[in-house]
N, C-alpha and C. Protein backbone atom coordinates (compact mmCIF):
# COMPACT_ATOMS: atom_id res chain seq x y z
N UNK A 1 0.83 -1.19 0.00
CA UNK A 1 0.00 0.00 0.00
C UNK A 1 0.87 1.23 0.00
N UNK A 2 0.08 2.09 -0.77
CA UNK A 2 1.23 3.73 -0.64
C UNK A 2 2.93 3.48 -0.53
N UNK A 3 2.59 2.72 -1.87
CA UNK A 3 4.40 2.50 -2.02
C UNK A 3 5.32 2.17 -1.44
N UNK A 4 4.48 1.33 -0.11
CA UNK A 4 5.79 0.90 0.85
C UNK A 4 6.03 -0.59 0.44
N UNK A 5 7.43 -0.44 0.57
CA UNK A 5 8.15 -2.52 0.57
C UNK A 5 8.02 -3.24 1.79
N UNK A 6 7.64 -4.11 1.35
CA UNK A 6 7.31 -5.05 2.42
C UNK A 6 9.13 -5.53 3.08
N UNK A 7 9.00 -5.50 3.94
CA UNK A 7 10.23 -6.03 4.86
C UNK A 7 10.59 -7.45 4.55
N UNK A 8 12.17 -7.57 4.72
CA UNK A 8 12.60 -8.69 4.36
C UNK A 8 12.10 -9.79 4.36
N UNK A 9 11.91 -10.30 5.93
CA UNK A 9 11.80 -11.14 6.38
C UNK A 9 10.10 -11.77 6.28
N UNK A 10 9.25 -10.71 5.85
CA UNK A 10 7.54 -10.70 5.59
C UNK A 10 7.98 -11.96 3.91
N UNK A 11 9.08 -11.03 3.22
CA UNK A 11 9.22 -11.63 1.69
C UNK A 11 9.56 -13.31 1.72
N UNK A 12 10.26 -13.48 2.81
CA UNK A 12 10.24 -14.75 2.66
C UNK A 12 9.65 -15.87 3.69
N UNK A 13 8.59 -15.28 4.27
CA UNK A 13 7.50 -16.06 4.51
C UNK A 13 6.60 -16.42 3.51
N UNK A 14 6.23 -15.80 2.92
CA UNK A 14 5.72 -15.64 1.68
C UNK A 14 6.21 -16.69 0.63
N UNK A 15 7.46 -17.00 0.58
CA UNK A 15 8.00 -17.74 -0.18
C UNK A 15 7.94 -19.24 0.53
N UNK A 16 8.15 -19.52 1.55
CA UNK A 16 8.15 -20.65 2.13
C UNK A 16 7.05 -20.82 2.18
N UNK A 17 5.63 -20.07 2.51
CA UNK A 17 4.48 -20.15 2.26
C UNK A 17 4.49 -21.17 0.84
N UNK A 18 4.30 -20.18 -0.37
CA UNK A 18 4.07 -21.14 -1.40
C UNK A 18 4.91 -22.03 -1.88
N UNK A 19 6.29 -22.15 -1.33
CA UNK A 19 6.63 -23.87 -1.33
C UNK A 19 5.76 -25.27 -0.68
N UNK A 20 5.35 -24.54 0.56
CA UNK A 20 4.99 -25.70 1.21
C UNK A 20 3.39 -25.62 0.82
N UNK A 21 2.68 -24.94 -0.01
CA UNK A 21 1.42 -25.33 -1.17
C UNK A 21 1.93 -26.12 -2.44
N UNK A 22 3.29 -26.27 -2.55
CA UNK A 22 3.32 -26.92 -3.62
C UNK A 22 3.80 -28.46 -3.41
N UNK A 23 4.63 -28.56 -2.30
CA UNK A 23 4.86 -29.96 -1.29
C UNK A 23 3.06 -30.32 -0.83
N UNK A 24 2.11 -29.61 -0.71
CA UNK A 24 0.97 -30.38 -0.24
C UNK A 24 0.49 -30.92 -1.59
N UNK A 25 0.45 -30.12 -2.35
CA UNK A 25 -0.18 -30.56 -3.96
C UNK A 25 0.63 -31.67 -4.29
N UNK A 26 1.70 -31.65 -4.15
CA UNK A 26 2.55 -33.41 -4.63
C UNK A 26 1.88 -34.40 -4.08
N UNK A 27 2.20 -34.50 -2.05
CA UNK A 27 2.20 -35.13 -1.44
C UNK A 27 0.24 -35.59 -1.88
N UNK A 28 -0.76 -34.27 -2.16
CA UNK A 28 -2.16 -35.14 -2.40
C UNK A 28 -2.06 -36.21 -3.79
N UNK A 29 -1.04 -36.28 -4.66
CA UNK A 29 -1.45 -36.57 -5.75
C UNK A 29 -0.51 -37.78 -5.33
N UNK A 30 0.54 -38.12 -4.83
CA UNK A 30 1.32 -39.34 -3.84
C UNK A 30 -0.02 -40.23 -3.12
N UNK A 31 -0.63 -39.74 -2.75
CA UNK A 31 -1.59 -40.39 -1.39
C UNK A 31 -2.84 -40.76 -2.45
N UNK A 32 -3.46 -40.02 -3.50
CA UNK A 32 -4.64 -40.30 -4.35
C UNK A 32 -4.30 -41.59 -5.05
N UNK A 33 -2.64 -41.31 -5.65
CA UNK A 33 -2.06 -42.57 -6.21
C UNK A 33 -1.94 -44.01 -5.69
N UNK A 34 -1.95 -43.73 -4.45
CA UNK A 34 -1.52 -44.91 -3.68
C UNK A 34 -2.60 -45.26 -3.59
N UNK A 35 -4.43 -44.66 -3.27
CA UNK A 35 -5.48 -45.32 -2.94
C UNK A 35 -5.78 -45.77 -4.11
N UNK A 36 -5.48 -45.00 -5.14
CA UNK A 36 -5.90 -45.30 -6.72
C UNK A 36 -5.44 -47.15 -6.73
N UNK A 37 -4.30 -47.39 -6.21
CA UNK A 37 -3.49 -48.95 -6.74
C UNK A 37 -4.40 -49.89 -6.27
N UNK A 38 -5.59 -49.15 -5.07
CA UNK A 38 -5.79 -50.83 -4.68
C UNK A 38 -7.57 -50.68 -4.44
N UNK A 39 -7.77 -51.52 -5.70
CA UNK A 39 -8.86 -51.49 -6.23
C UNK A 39 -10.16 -51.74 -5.36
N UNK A 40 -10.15 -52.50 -4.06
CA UNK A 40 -10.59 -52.99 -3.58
C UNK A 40 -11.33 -52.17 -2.12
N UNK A 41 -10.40 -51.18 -2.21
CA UNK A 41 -10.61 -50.22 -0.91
C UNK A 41 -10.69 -48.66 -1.54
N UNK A 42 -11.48 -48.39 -2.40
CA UNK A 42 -11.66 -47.20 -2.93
C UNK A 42 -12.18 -46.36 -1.78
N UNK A 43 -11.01 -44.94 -1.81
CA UNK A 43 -11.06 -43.92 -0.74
C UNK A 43 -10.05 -44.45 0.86
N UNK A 44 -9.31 -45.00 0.40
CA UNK A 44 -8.58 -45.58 1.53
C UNK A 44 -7.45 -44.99 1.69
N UNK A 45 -7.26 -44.13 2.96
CA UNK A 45 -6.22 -43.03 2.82
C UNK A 45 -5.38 -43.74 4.07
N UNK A 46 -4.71 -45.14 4.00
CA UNK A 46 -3.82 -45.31 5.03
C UNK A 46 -2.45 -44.65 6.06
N UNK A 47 -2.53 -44.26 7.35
CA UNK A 47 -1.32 -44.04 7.56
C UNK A 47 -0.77 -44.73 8.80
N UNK A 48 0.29 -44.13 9.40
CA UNK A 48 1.22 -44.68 10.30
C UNK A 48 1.16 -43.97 11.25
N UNK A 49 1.03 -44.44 12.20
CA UNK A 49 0.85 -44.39 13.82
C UNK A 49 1.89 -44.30 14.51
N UNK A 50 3.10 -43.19 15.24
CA UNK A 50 4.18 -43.19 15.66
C UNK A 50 4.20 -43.13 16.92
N UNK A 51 4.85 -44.02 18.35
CA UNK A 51 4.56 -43.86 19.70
C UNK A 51 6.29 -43.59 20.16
N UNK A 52 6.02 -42.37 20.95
CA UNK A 52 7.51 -42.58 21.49
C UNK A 52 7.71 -42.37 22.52
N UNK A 53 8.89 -42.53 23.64
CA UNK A 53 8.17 -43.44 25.31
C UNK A 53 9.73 -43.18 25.72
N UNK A 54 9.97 -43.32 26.84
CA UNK A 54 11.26 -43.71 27.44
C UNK A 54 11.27 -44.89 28.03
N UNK A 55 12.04 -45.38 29.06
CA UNK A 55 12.05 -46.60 29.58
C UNK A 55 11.70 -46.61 31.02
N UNK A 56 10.85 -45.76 31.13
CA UNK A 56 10.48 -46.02 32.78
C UNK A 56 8.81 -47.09 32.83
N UNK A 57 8.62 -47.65 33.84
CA UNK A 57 7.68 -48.33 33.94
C UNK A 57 6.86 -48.21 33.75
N UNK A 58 6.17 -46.74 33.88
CA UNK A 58 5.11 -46.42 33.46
C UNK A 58 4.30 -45.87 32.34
N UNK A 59 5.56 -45.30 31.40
CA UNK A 59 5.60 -45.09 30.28
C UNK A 59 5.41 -46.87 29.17
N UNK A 60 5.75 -48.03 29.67
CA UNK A 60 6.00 -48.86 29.06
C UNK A 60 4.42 -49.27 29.11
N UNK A 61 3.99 -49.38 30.22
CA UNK A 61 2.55 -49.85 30.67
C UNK A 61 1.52 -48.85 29.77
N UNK A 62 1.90 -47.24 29.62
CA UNK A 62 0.94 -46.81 29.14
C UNK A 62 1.06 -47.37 27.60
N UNK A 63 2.69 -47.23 26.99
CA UNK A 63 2.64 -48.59 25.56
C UNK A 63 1.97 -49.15 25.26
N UNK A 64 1.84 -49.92 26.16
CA UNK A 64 0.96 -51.50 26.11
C UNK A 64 -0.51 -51.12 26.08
N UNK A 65 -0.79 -50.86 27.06
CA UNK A 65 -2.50 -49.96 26.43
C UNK A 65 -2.79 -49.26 25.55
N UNK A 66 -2.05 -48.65 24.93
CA UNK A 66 -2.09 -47.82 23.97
C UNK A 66 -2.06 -48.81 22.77
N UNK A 67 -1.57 -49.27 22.79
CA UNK A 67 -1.41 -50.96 22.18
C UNK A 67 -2.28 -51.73 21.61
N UNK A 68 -2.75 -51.90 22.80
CA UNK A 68 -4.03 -52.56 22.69
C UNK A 68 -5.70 -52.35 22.42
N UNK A 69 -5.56 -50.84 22.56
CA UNK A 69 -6.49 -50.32 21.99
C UNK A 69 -6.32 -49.58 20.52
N UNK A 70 -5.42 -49.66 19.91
CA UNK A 70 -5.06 -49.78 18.50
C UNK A 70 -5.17 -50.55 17.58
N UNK A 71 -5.00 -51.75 18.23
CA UNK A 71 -5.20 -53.15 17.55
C UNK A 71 -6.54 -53.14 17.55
N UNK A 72 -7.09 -53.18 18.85
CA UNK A 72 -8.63 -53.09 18.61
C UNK A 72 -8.96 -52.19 17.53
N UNK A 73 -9.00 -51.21 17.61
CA UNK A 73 -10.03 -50.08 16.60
C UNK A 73 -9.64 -50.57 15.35
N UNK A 74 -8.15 -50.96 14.86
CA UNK A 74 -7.71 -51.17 13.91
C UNK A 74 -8.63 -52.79 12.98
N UNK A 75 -8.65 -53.48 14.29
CA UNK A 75 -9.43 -54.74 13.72
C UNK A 75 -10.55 -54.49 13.85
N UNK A 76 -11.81 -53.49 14.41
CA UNK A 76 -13.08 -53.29 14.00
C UNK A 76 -13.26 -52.22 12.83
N UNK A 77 -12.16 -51.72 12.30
CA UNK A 77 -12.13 -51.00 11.04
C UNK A 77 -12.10 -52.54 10.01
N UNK A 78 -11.23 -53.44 10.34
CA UNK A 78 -11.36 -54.19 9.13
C UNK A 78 -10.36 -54.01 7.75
N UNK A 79 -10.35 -54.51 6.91
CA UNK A 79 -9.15 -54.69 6.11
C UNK A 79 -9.10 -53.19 4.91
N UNK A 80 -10.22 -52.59 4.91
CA UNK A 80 -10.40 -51.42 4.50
C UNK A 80 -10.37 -49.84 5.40
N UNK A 81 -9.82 -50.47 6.51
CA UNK A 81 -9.66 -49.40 7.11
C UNK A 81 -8.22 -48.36 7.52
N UNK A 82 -8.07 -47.69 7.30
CA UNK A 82 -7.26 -46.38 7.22
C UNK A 82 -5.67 -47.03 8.38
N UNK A 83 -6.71 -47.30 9.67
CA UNK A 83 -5.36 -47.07 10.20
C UNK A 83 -4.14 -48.68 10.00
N UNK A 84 -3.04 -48.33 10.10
CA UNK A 84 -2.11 -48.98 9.95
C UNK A 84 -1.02 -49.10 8.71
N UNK A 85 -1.22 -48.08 7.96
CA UNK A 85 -0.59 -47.79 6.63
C UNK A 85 1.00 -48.28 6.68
C-alpha cells in the first residue's frame, strides 16, 4: 500500500508459504495414487501411527494400552480401514 516494501523477512515467509502449497499438492497426488493402486478399498487413505516413550515403567505400561487399543479399533475397522498404513 502507498508504495511501501514489504520487509525482508515478511518476503520470505511468503516464499516458504508457497513452497509448502506446492509440497501439499505433490504429497495429495502421492496419497490419491496410492489409494488409486488398490482397487478394492476405494477412498482408503492409510497411515502410520508413531509412539515414542522412554524406559520407565510407566511409560512402558501406558505402551501396552495404547497398544491394545489400536489393535482393537484397527481390527473393528477391518481390512479397509485407514489405520495402519
Amino acid at each position: 500500500r502507498d508504495g511501501a516494501k514489504a520487509p525482508a523477512w515478511f518476503s520470505h515467509l511468503v516464499a516458504s508459504a508457497s513452497a509448502s502449497a506446492s509440497t501439499a499438492t505433490s504429497t495429495e497426488r502421492s496419497t490419491s495414487a496410492a489409494s488409486a493402486a488398490d482397487p478394492a478399498c476405494p477412498g482408503r487413505r492409510p497411515y502410520h501411527t508413531l509412539l515414542t516413550s522412554q524406559a520407565t515403567t510407566y511409560q512402558a505400561w501406558q505402551s501396552r494400552i495404547m497398544y491394545y487399543h489400536f489393535v482393537k479399533q484397527r481390527k473393528l475397522a477391518g481390512p479397509c480401514g485407514d489405520m495402519g498404513g
